[in-house]
Structure formats: C-alpha cells, structure tokens
N, C-alpha and C. Protein backbone atom coordinates (compact mmCIF):
# COMPACT_ATOMS: atom_id res chain seq x y z
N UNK A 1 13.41 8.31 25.31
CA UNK A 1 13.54 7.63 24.02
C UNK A 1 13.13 8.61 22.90
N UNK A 2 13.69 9.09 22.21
CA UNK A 2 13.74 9.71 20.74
C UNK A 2 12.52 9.34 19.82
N UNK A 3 11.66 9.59 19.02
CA UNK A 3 11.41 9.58 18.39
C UNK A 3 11.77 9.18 17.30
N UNK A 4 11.03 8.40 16.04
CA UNK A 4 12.06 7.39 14.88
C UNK A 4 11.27 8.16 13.89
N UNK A 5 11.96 8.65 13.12
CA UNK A 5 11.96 9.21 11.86
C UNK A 5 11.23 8.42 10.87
N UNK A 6 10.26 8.98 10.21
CA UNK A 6 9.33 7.96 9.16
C UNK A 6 9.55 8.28 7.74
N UNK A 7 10.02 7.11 6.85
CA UNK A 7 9.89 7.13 6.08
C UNK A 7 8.81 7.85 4.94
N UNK A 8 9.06 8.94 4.35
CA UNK A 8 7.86 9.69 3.59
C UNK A 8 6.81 9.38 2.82
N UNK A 9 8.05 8.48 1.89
CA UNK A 9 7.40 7.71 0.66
C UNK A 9 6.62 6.59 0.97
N UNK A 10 7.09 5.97 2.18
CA UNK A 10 6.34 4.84 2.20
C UNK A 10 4.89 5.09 3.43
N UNK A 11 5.21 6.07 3.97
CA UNK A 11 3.87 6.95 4.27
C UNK A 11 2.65 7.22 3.52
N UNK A 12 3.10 7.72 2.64
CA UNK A 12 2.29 8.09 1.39
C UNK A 12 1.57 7.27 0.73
N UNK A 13 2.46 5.77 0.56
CA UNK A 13 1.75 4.89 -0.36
C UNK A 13 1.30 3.91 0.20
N UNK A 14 0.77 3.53 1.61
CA UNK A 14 0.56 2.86 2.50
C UNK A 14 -0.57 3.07 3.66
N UNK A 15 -1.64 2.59 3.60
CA UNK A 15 -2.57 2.73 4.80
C UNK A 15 -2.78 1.40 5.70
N UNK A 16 -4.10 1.58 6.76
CA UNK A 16 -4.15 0.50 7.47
C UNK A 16 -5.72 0.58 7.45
N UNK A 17 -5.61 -0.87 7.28
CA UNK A 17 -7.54 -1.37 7.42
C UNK A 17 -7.61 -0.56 8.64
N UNK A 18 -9.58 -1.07 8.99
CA UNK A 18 -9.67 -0.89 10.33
C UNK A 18 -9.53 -1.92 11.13
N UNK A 19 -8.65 -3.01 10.38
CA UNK A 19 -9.03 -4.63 11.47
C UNK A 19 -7.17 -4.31 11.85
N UNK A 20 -6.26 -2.93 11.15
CA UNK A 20 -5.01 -2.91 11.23
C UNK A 20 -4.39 -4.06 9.92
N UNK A 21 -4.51 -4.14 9.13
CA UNK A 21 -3.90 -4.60 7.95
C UNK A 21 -3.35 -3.44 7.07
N UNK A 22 -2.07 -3.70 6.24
CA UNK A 22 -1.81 -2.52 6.03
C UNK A 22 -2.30 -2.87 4.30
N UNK A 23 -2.84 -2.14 3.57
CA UNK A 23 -3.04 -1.54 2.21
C UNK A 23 -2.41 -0.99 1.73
N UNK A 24 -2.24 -1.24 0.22
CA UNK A 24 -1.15 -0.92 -0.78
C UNK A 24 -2.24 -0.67 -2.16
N UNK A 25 -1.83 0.21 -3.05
CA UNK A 25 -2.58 0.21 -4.58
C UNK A 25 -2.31 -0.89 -5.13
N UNK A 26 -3.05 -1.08 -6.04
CA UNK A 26 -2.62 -2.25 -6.97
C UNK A 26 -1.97 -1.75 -7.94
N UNK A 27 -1.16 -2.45 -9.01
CA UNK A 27 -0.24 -2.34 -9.88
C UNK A 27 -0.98 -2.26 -11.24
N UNK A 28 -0.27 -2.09 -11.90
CA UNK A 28 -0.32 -2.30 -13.66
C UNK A 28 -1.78 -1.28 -13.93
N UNK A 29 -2.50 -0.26 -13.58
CA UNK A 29 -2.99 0.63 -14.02
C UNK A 29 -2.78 1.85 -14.34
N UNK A 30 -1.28 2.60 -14.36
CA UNK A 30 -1.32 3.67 -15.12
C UNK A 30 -1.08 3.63 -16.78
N UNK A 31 -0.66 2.99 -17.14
CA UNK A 31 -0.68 3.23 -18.81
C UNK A 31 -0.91 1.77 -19.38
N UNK A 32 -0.73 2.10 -20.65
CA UNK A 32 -1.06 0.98 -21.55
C UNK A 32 -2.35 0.13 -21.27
N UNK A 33 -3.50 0.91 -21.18
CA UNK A 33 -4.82 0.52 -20.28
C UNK A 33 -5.70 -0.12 -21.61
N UNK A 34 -5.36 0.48 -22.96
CA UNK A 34 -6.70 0.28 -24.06
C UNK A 34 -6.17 -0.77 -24.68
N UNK A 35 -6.05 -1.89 -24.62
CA UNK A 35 -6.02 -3.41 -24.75
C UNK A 35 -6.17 -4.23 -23.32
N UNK A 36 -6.15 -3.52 -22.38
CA UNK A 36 -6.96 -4.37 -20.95
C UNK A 36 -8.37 -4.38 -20.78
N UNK A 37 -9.27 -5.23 -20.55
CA UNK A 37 -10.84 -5.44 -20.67
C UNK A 37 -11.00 -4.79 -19.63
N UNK A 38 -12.13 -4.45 -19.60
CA UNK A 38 -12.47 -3.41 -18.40
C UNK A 38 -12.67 -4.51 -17.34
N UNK A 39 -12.73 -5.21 -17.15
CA UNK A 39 -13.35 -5.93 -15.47
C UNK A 39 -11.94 -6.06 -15.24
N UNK A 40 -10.72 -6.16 -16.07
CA UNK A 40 -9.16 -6.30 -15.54
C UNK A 40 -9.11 -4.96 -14.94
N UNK A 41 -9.65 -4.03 -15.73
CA UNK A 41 -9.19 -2.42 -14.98
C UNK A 41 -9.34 -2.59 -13.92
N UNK A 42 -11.03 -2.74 -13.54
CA UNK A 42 -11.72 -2.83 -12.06
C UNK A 42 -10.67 -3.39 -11.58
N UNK A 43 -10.26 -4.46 -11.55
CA UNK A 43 -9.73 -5.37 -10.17
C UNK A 43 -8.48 -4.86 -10.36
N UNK A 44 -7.76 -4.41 -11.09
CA UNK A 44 -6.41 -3.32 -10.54
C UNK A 44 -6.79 -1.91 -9.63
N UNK A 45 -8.05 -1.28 -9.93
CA UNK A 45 -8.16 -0.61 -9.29
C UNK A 45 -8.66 -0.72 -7.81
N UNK A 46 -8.93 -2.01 -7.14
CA UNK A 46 -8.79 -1.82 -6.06
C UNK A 46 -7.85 -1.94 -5.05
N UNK A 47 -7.94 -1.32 -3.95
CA UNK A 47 -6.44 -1.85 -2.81
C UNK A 47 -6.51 -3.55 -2.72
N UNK A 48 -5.19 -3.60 -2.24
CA UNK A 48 -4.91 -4.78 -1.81
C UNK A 48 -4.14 -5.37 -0.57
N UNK A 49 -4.37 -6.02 0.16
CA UNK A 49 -3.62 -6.13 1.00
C UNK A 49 -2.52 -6.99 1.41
N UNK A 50 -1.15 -5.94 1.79
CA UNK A 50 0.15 -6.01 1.79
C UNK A 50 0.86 -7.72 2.63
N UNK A 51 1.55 -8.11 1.57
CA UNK A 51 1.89 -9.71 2.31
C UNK A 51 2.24 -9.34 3.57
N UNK A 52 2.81 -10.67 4.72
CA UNK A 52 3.14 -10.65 5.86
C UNK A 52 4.49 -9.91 5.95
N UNK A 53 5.35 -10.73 4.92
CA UNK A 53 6.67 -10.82 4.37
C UNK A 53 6.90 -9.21 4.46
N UNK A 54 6.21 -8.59 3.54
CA UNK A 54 6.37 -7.38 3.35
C UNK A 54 5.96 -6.08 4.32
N UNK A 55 5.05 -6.24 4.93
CA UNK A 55 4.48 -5.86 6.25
C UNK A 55 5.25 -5.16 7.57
N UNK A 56 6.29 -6.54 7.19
CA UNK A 56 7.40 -6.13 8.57
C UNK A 56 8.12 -4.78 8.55
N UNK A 57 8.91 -5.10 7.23
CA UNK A 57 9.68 -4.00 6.34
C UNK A 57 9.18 -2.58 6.65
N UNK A 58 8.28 -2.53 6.21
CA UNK A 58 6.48 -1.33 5.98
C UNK A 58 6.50 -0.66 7.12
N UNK A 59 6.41 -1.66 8.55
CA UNK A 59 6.24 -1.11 9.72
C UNK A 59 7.23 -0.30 10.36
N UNK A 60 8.61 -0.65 9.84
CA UNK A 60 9.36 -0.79 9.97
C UNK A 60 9.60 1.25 9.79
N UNK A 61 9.66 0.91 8.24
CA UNK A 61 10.00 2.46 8.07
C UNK A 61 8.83 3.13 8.37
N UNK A 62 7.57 2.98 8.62
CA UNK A 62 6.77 4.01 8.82
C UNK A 62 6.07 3.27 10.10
N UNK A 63 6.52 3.96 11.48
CA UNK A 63 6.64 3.04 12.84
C UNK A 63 5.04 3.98 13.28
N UNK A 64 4.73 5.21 12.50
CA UNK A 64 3.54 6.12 13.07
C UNK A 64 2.26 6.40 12.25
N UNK A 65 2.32 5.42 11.47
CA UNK A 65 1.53 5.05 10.17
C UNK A 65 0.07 4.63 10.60
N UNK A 66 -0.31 4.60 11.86
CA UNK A 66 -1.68 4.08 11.91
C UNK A 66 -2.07 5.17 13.08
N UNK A 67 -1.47 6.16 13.33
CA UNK A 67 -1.73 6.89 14.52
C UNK A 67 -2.47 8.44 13.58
C-alpha cells in the first residue's frame, strides 16, 4: 500500500491535543485590532477546537498529522 500524500497547508495550520482532538487558531486577530477590547484579543488568541463536521475533511488531507 502506497503512502497518501499530505496536504501542506493544512499540515501547517492544524495540530492535535493530547486527548487527539485536532486544533485550529482562532480567527479575527490579525488586523483591525485597536477598536477590539483587550479581553476580546485574549480569547481570539487562543486555539480552538476543530468541529466534528470539519475534522473528517482535516483527517482526511493530512492522514500523518499526529505521528
């Protein structure tokens, strides 16, 4: 059996807990930051973890992502 080619990008922007959940950045923090209150910054800046829905997809292209 061949080996499956992994997606780069979604390598890159994608990790896995240690319980195996996969993590994603959160959104809406690179620009337009100085009219957001800072405790909004905080909670964009932490990971979040990736729906079920979306998960599959994820695994999908990046099949060597937790190894």
């Amino acid at each position: 059996m061949p080996k499956i080619r992994s997606h780069k990008g979604t390598q890159k922007r994608f990790r896995l807990s240690g319980t195996g959940k996969l993590l994603r950045r959160g959104a809406f923090q690179s620009h337009l930051l100085e009219h957001k209150s800072a405790k909004r910054k905080r909670g964009y800046a932490k990971t979040q973890v990736v729906t079920t829905g979306d998960a599959k997809s994820i695994r999908r292209d990046a099949p060597y992502l937790g190894h």
